[in-house]
C-alpha atoms as a PDB file:
ATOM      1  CA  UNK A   1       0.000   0.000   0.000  1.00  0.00           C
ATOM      2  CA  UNK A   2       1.221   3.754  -0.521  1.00  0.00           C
ATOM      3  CA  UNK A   3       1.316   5.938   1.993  1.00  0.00           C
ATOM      4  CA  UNK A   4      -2.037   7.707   0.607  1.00  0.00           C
ATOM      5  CA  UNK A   5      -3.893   4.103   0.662  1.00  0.00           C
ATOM      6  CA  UNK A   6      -3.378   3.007   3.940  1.00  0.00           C
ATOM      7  CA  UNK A   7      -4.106   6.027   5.361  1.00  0.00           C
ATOM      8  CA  UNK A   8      -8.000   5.866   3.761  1.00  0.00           C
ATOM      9  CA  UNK A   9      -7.698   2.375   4.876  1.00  0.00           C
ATOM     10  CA  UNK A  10      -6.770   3.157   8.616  1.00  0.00           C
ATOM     11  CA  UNK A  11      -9.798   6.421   8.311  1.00  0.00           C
ATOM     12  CA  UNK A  12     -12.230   3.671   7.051  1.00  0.00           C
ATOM     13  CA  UNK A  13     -11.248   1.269  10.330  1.00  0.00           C
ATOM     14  CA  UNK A  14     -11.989   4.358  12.336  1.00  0.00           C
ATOM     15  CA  UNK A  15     -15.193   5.513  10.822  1.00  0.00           C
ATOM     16  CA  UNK A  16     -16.715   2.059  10.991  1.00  0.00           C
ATOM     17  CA  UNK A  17     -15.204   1.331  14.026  1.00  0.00           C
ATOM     18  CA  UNK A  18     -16.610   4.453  15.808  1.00  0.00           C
ATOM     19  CA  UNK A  19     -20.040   3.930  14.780  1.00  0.00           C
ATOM     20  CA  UNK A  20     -20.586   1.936  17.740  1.00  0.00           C
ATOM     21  CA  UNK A  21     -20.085   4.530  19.861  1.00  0.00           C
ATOM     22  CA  UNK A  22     -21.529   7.253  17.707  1.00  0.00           C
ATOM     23  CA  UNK A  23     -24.753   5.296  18.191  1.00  0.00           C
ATOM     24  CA  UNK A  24     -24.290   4.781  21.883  1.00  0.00           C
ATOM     25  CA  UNK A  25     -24.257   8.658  21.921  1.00  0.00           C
ATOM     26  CA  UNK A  26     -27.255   9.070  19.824  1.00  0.00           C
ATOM     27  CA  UNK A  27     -29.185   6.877  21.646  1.00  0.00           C
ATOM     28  CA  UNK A  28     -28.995   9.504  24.369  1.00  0.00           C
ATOM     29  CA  UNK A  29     -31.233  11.906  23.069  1.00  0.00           C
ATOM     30  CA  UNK A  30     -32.839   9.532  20.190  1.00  0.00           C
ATOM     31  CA  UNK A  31     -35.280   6.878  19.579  1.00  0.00           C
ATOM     32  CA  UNK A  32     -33.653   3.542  17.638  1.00  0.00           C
ATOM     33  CA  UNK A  33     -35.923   4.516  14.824  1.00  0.00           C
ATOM     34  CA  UNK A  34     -35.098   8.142  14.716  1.00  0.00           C
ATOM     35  CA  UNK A  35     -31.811   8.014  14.956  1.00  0.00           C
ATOM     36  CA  UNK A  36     -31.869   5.029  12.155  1.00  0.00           C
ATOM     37  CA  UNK A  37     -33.701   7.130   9.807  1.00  0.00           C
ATOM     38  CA  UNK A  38     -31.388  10.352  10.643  1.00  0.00           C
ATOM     39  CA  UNK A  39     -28.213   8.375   9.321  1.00  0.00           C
ATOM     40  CA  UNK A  40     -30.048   6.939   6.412  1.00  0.00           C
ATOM     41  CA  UNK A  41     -31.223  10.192   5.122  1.00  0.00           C
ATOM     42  CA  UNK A  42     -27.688  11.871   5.419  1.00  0.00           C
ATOM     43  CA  UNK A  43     -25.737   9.092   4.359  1.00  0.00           C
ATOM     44  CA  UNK A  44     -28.080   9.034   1.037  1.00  0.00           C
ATOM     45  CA  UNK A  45     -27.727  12.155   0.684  1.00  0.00           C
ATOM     46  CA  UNK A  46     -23.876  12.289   0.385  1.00  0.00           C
ATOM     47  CA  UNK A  47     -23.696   9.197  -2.185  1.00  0.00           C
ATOM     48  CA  UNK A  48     -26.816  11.079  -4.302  1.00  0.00           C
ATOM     49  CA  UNK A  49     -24.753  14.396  -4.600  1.00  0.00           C
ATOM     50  CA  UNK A  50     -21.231  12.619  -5.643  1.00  0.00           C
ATOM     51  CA  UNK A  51     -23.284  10.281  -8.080  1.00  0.00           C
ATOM     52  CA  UNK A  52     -24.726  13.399  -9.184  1.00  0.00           C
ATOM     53  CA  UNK A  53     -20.807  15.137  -9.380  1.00  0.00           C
ATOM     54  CA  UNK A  54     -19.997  11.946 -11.439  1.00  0.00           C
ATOM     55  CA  UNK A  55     -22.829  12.294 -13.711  1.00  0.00           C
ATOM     56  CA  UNK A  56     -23.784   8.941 -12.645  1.00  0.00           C
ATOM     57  CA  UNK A  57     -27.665   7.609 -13.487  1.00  0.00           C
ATOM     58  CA  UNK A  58     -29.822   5.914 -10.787  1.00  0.00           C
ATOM     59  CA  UNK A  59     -31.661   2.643 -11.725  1.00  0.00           C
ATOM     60  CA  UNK A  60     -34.138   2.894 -13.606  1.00  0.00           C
ATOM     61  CA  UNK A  61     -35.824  -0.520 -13.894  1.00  0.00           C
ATOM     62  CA  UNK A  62     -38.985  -0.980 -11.838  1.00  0.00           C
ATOM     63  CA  UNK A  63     -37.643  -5.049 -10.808  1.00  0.00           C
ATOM     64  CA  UNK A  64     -33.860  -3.734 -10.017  1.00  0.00           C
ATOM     65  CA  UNK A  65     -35.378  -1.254  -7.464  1.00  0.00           C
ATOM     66  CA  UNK A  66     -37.238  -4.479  -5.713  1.00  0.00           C
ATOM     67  CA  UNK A  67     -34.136  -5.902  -5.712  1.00  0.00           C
ATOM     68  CA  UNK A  68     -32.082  -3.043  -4.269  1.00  0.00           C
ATOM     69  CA  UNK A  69     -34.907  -2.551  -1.582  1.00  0.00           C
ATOM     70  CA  UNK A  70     -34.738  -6.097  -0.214  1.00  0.00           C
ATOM     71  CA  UNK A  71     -31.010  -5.606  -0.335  1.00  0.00           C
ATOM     72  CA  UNK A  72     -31.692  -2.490   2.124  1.00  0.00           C
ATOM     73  CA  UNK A  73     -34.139  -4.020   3.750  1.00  0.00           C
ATOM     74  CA  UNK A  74     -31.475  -6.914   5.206  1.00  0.00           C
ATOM     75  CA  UNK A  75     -28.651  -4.467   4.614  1.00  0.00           C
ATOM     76  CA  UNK A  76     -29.225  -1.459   6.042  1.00  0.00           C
ATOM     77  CA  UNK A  77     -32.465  -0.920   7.740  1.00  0.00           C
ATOM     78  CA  UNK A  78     -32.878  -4.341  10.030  1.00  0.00           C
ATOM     79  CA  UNK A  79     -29.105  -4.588  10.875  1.00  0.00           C
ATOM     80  CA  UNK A  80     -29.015  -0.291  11.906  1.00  0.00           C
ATOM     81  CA  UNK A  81     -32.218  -0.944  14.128  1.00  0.00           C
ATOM     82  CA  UNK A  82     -31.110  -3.957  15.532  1.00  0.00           C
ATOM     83  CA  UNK A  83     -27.604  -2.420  16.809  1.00  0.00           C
ATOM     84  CA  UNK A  84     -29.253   0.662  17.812  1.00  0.00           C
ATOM     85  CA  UNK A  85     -31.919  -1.462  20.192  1.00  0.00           C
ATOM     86  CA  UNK A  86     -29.248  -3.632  21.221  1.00  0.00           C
ATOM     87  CA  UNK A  87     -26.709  -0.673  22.589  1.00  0.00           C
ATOM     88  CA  UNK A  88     -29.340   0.414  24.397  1.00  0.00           C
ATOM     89  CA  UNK A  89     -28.397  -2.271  27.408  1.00  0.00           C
ATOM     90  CA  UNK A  90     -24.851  -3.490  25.806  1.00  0.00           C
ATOM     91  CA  UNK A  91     -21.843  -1.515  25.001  1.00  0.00           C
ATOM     92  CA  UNK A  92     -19.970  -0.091  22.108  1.00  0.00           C
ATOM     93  CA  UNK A  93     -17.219  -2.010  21.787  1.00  0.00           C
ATOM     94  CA  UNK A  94     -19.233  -5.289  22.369  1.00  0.00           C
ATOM     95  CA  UNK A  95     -21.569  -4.668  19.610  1.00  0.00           C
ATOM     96  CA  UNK A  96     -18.672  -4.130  16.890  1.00  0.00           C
ATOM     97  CA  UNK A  97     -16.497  -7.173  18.253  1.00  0.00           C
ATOM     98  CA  UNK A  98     -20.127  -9.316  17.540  1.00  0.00           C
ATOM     99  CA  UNK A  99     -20.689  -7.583  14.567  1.00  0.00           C
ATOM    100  CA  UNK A 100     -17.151  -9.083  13.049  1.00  0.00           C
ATOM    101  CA  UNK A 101     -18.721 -11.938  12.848  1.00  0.00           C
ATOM    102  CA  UNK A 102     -20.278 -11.058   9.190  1.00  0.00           C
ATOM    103  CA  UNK A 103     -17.862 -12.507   7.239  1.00  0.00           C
ATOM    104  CA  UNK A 104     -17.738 -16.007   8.624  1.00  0.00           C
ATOM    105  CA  UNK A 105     -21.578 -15.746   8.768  1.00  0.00           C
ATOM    106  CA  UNK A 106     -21.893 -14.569   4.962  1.00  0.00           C
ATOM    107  CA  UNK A 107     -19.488 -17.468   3.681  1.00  0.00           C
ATOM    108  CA  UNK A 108     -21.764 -20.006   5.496  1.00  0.00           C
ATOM    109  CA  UNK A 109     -24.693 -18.199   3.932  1.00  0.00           C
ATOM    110  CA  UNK A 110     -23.690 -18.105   0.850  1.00  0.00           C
ATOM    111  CA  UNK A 111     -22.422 -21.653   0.825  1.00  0.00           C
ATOM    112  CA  UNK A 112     -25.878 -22.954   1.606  1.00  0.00           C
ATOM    113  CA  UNK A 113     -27.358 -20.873  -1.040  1.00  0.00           C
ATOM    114  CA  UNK A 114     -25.304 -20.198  -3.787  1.00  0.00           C
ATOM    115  CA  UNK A 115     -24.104 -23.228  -6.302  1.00  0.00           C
ATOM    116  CA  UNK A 116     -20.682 -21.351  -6.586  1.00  0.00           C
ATOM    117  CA  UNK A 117     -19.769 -21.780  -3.341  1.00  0.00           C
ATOM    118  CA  UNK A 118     -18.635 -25.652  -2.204  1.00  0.00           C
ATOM    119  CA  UNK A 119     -18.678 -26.396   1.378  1.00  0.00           C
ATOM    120  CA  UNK A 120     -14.950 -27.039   2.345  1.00  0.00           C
ATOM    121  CA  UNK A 121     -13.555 -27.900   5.379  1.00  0.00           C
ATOM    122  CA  UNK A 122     -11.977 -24.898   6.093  1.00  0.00           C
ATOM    123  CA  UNK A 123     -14.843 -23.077   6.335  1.00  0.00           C
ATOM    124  CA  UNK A 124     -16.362 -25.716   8.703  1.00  0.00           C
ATOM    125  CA  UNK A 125     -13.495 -25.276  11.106  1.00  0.00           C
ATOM    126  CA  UNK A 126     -13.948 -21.463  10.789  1.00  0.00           C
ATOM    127  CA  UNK A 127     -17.073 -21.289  11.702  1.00  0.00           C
ATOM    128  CA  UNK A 128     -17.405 -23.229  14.676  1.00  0.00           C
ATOM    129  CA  UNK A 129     -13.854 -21.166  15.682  1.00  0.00           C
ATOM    130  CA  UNK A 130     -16.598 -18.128  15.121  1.00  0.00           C
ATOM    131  CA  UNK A 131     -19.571 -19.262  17.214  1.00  0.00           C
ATOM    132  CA  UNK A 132     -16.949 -20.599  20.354  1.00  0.00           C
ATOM    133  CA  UNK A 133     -15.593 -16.870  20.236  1.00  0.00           C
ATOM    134  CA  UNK A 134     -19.315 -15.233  20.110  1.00  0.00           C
ATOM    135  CA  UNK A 135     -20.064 -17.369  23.261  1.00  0.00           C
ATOM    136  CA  UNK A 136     -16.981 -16.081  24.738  1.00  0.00           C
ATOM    137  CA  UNK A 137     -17.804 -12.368  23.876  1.00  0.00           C
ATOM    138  CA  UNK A 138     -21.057 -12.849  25.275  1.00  0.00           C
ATOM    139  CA  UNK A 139     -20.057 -14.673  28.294  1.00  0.00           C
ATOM    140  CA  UNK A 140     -23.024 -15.766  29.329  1.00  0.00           C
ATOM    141  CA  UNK A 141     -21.972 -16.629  32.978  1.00  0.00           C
ATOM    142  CA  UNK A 142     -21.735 -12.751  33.562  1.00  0.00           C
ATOM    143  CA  UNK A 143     -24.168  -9.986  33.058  1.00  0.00           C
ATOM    144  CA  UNK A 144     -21.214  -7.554  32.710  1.00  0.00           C
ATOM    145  CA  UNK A 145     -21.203  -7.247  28.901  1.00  0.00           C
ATOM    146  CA  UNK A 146     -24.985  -6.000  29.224  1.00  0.00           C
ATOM    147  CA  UNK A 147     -28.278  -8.183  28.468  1.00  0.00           C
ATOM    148  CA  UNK A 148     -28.422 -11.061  26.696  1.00  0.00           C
ATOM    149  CA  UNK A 149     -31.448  -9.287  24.135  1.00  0.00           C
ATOM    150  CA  UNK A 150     -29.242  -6.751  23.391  1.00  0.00           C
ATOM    151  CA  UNK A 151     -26.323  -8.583  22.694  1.00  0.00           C
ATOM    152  CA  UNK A 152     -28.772 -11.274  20.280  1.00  0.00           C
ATOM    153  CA  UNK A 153     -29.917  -8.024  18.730  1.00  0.00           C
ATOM    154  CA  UNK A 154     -26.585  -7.111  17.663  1.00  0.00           C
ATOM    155  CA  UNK A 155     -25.942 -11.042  16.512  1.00  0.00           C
ATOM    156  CA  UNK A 156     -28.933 -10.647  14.681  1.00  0.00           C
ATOM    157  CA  UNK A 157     -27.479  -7.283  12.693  1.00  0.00           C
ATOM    158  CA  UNK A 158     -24.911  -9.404  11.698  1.00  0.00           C
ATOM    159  CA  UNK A 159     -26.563 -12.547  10.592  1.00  0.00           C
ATOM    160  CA  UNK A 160     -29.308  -9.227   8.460  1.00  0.00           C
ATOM    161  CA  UNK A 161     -26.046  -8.154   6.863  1.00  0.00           C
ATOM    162  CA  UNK A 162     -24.945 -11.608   5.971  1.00  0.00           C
ATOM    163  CA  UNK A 163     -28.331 -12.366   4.526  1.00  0.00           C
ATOM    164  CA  UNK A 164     -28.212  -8.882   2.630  1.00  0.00           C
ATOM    165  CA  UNK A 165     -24.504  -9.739   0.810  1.00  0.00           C
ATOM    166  CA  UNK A 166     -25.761 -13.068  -0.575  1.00  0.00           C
ATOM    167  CA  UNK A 167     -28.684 -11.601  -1.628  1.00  0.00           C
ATOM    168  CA  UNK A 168     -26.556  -8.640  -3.461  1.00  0.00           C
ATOM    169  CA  UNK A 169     -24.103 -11.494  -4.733  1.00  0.00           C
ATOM    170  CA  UNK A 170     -27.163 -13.162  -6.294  1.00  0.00           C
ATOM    171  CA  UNK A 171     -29.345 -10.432  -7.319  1.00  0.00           C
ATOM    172  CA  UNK A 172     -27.166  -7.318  -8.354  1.00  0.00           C
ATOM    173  CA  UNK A 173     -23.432  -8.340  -9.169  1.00  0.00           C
ATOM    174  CA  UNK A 174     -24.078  -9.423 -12.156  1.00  0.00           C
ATOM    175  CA  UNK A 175     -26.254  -6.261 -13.214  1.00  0.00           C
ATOM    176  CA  UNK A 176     -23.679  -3.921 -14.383  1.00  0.00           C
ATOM    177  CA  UNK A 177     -24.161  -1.338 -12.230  1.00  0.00           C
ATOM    178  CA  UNK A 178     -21.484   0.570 -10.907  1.00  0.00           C
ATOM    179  CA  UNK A 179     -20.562  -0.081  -6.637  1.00  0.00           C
ATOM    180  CA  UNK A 180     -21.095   3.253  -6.050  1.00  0.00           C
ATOM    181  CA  UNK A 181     -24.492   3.827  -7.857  1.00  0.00           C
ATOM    182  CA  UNK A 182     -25.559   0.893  -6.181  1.00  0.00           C
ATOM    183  CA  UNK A 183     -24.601   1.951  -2.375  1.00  0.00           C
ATOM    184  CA  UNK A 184     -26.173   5.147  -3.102  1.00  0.00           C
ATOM    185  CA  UNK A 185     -29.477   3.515  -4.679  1.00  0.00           C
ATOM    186  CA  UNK A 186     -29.342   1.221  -1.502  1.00  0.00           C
ATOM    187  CA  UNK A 187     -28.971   3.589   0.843  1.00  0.00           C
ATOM    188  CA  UNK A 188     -31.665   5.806  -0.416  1.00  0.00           C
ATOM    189  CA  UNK A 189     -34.538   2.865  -0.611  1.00  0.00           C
ATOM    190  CA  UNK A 190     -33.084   2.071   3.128  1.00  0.00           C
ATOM    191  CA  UNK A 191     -33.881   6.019   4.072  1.00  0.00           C
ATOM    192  CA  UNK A 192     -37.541   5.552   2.230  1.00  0.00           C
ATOM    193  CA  UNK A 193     -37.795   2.256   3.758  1.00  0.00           C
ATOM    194  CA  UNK A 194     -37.050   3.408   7.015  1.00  0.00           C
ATOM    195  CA  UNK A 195     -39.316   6.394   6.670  1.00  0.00           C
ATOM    196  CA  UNK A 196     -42.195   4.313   6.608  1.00  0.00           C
ATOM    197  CA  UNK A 197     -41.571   2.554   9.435  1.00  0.00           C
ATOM    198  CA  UNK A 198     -40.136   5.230  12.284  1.00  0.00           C
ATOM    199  CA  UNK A 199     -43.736   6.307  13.227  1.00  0.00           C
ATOM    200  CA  UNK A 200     -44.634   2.774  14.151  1.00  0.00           C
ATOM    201  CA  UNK A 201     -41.417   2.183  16.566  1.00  0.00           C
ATOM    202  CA  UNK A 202     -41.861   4.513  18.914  1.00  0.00           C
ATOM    203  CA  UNK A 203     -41.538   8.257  18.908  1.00  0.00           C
ATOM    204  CA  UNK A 204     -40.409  10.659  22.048  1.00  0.00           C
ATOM    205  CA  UNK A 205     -39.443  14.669  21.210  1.00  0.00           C
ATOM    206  CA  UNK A 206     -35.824  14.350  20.238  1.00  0.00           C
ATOM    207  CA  UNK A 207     -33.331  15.698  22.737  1.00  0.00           C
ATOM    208  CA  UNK A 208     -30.817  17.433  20.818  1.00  0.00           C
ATOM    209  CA  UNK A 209     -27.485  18.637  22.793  1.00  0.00           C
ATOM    210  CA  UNK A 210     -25.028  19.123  20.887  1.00  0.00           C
ATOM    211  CA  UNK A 211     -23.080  16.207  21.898  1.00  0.00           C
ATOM    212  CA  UNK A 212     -26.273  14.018  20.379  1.00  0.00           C
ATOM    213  CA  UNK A 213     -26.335  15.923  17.411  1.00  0.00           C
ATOM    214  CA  UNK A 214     -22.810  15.714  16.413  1.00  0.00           C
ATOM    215  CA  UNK A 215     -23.180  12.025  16.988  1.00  0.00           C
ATOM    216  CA  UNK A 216     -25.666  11.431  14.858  1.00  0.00           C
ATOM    217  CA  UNK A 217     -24.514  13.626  11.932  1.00  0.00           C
ATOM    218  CA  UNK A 218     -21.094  12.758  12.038  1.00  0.00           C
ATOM    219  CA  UNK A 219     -22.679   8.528  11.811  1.00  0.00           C
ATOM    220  CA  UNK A 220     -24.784  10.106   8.807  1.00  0.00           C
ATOM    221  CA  UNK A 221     -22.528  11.962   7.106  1.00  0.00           C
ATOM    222  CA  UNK A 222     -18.866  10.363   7.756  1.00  0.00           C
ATOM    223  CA  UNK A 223     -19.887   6.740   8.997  1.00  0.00           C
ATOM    224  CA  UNK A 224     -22.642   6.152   6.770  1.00  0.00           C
ATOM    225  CA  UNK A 225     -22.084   8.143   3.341  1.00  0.00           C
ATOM    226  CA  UNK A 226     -17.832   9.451   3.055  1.00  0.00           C
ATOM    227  CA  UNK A 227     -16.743   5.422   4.378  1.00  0.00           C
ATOM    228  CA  UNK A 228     -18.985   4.084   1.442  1.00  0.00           C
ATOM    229  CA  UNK A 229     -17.041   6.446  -0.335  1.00  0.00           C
ATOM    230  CA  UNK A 230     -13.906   5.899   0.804  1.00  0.00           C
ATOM    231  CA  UNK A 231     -13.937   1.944   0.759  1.00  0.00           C
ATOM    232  CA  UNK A 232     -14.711   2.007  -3.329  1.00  0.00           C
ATOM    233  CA  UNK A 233     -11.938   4.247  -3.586  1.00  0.00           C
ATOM    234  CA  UNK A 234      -9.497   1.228  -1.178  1.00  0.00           C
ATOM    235  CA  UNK A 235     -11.183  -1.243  -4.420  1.00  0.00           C
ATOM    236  CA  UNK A 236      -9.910   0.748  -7.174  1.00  0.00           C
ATOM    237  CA  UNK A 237      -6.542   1.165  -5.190  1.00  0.00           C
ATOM    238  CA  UNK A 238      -6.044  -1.707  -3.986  1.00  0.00           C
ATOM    239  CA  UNK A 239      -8.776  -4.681  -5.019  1.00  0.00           C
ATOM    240  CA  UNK A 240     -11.759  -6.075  -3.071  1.00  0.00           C
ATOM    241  CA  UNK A 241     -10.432  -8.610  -1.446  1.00  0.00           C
ATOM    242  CA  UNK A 242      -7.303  -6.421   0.221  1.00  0.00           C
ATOM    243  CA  UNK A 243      -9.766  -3.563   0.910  1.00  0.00           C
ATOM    244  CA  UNK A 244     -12.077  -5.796   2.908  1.00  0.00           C
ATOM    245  CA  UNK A 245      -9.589  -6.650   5.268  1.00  0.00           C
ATOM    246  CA  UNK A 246     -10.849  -3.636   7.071  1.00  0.00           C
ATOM    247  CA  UNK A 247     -13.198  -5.276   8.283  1.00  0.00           C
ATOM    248  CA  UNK A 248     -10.187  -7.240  10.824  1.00  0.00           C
ATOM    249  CA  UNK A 249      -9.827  -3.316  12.154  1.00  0.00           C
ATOM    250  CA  UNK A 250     -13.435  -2.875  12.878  1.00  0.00           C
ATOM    251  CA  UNK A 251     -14.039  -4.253  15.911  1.00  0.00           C
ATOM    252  CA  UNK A 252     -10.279  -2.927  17.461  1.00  0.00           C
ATOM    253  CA  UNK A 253     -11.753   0.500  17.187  1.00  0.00           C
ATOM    254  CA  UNK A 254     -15.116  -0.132  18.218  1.00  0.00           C
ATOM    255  CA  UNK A 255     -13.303  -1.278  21.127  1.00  0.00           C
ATOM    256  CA  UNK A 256     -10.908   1.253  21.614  1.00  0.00           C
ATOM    257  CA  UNK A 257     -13.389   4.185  21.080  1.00  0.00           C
ATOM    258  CA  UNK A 258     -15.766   2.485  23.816  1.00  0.00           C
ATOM    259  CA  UNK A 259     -13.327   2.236  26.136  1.00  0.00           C
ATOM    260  CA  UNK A 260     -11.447   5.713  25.872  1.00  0.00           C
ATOM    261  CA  UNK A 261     -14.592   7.669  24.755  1.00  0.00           C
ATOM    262  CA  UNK A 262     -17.372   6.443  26.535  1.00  0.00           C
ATOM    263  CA  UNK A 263     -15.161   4.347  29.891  1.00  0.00           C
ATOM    264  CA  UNK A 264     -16.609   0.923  28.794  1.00  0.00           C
ATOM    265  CA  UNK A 265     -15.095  -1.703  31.001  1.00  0.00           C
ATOM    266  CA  UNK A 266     -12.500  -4.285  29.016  1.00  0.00           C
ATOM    267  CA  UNK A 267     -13.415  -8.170  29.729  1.00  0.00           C
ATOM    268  CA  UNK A 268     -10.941 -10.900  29.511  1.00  0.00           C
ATOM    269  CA  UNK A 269     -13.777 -12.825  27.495  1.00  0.00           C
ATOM    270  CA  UNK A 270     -14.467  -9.524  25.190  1.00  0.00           C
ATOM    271  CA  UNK A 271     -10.560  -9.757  24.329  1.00  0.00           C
ATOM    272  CA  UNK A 272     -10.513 -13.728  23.836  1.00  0.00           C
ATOM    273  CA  UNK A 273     -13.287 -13.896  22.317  1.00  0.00           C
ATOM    274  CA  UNK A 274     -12.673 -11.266  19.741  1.00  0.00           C
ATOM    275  CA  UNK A 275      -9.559 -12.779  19.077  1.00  0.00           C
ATOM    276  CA  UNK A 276     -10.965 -16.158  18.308  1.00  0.00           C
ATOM    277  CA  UNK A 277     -13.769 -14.784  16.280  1.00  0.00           C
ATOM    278  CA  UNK A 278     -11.016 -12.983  14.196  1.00  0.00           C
ATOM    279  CA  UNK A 279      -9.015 -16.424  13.876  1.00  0.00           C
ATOM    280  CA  UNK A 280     -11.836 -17.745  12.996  1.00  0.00           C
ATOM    281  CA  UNK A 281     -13.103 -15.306  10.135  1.00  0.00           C
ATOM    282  CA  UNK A 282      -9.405 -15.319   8.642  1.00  0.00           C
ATOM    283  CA  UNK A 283      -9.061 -18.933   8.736  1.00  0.00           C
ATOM    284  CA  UNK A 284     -12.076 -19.919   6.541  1.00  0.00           C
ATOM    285  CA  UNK A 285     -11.270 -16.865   4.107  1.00  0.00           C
ATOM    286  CA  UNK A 286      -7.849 -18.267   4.281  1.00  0.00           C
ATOM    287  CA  UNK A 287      -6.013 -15.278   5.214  1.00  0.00           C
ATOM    288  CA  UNK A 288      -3.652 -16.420   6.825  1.00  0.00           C
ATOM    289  CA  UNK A 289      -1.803 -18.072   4.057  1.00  0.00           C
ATOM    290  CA  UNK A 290      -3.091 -15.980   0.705  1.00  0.00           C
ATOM    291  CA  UNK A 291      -6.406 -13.982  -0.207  1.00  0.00           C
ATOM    292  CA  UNK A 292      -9.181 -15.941  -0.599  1.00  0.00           C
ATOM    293  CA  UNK A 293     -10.264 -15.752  -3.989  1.00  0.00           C
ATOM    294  CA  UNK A 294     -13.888 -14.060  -3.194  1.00  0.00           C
ATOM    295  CA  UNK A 295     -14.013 -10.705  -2.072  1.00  0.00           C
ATOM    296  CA  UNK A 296     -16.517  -9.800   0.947  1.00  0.00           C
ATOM    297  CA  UNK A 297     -18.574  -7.275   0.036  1.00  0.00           C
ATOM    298  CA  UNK A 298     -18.816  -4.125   1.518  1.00  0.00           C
ATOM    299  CA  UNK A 299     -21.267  -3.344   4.853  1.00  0.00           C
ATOM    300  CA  UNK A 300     -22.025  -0.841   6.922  1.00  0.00           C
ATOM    301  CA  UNK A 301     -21.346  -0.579  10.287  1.00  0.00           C
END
């Protein structure tokens, strides 16, 4: 990597990393739902205007829209509700290490749906290395890592984004459309999508200090719609498969950030098991002797 690279690389690992406590933040003065639909609408807004700067064209085919709504619908809108319920009684830095699960969780999706993809052993091995370091994480002997609902929520954010790769893999790769065309398009049927549901989720009046509202705008605006933005860019520089590697980073900030920003406590089991759910993620994408040859696709965080 140039110098240039790895330091959008190393600014994506913190804007996705820090998104788990930007939402911890949020949640202080914001409903899940509003604060859901606040990113959303920001973070479609940025991709709209540099699609528009690029002269770029949004879909126009009544069936690809379907598609690229279910693909929010799993991808956007159900994973950003379910982490923003489930920080409500778990922490930051919890939330992303469970959230690095998506990998290992997308390649055993996809190999159960996909004819491409061939159960191997490796991947078998992976992902029971995956689910021994999610029990760890969640450690549930203790109540110190916060409820057990909140940490299935955020499990279940990660098994929604899993579901919504394989179901871009099959229903959009192949479609011609340009990555960032498609993020944007996605990320504006997520903000209509979303739309629609906030008034039946719950609605209190919005207490907006500035701490809240800084938090929530820079997760719209930076999180959401520049790290879209910036992990194409890592693609063009540097190919899919390096690029996604980010995604090893993730959950070290989301850490990090919790514990220096917001004084989470750091468990034994939070640092074990992160580490084996890591292990495990790299081993069935064989990292740890080559690239695998199948990029993961890009999520939000």
């Amino acid at each position: 990597m140039t110098h240039a690279t790895l330091t959008r690389f190393l600014l994506l690992a913190l804007l996705w990393g820090s998104s788990f406590m930007l939402i911890k933040v949020s949640l202080e003065g914001l409903t899940p739902g509003q604060l859901v639909l606040t990113r959303l609408v920001l973070g479609a807004a940025v991709l709209a205007v540099i699609v528009a700067a690029r002269k770029g064209t949004l879909p126009r085919s009544g069936r690809i829209w379907t598609h690229v709504a279910a693909a929010a619908l799993f991808g956007n809108v159900i994973p950003f509700l379910l982490i923003s319920y489930g920080e409500q009684t778990t922490g930051a830095g919890l939330a992303g290490v469970l959230i690095g699960i998506t990998p290992l969780l997308t390649l055993a999706l996809a190999t159960a749906s996909l004819p491409t993809e061939r159960a191997t052993p490796r991947k078998a091995v992976g992902l029971v290395a995956g689910f021994l370091g999610v029990v760890l994480v969640m450690g549930p002997w203790s109540d110190a890592a916060g409820t057990l609902g909140g940490q299935l929520a955020c499990l279940g954010a990660a098994i929604s984004y899993a579901c919504g790769f394989v179901y871009v893999r099959k229903f959009l790769s192949d479609r011609g459309i340009a990555p960032s065309t498609l993020a944007a398009s996605q990320l504006i049927a997520a903000a209509a999508l979303q739309a629609v549901a906030t008034p039946f989720l719950g609605w209190q009046t919005p207490e907006l200090s500035g701490r809240v509202v800084l938090a929530v705008v820079s997760l719209g605006v930076l999180s959401t719609g520049l790290a879209y933005v910036l992990y194409f860019r890592l693609i063009g520089d540097v190919g899919a498969t390096t690029a996604s590697a980010v995604n090893y980073v993730v959950p070290v900030v989301a850490v990090l950030t919790g514990v220096l920003l917001l004084g989470e406590p750091v468990t034994w089991n939070l640092v074990v098991g992160g580490l084996v759910v890591l292990a495990g993620v790299a081993y069935a994408e064989n990292r740890l002797r080559g690239a695998r040859r199948e990029p993961v696709l890009v999520r939000g965080s």
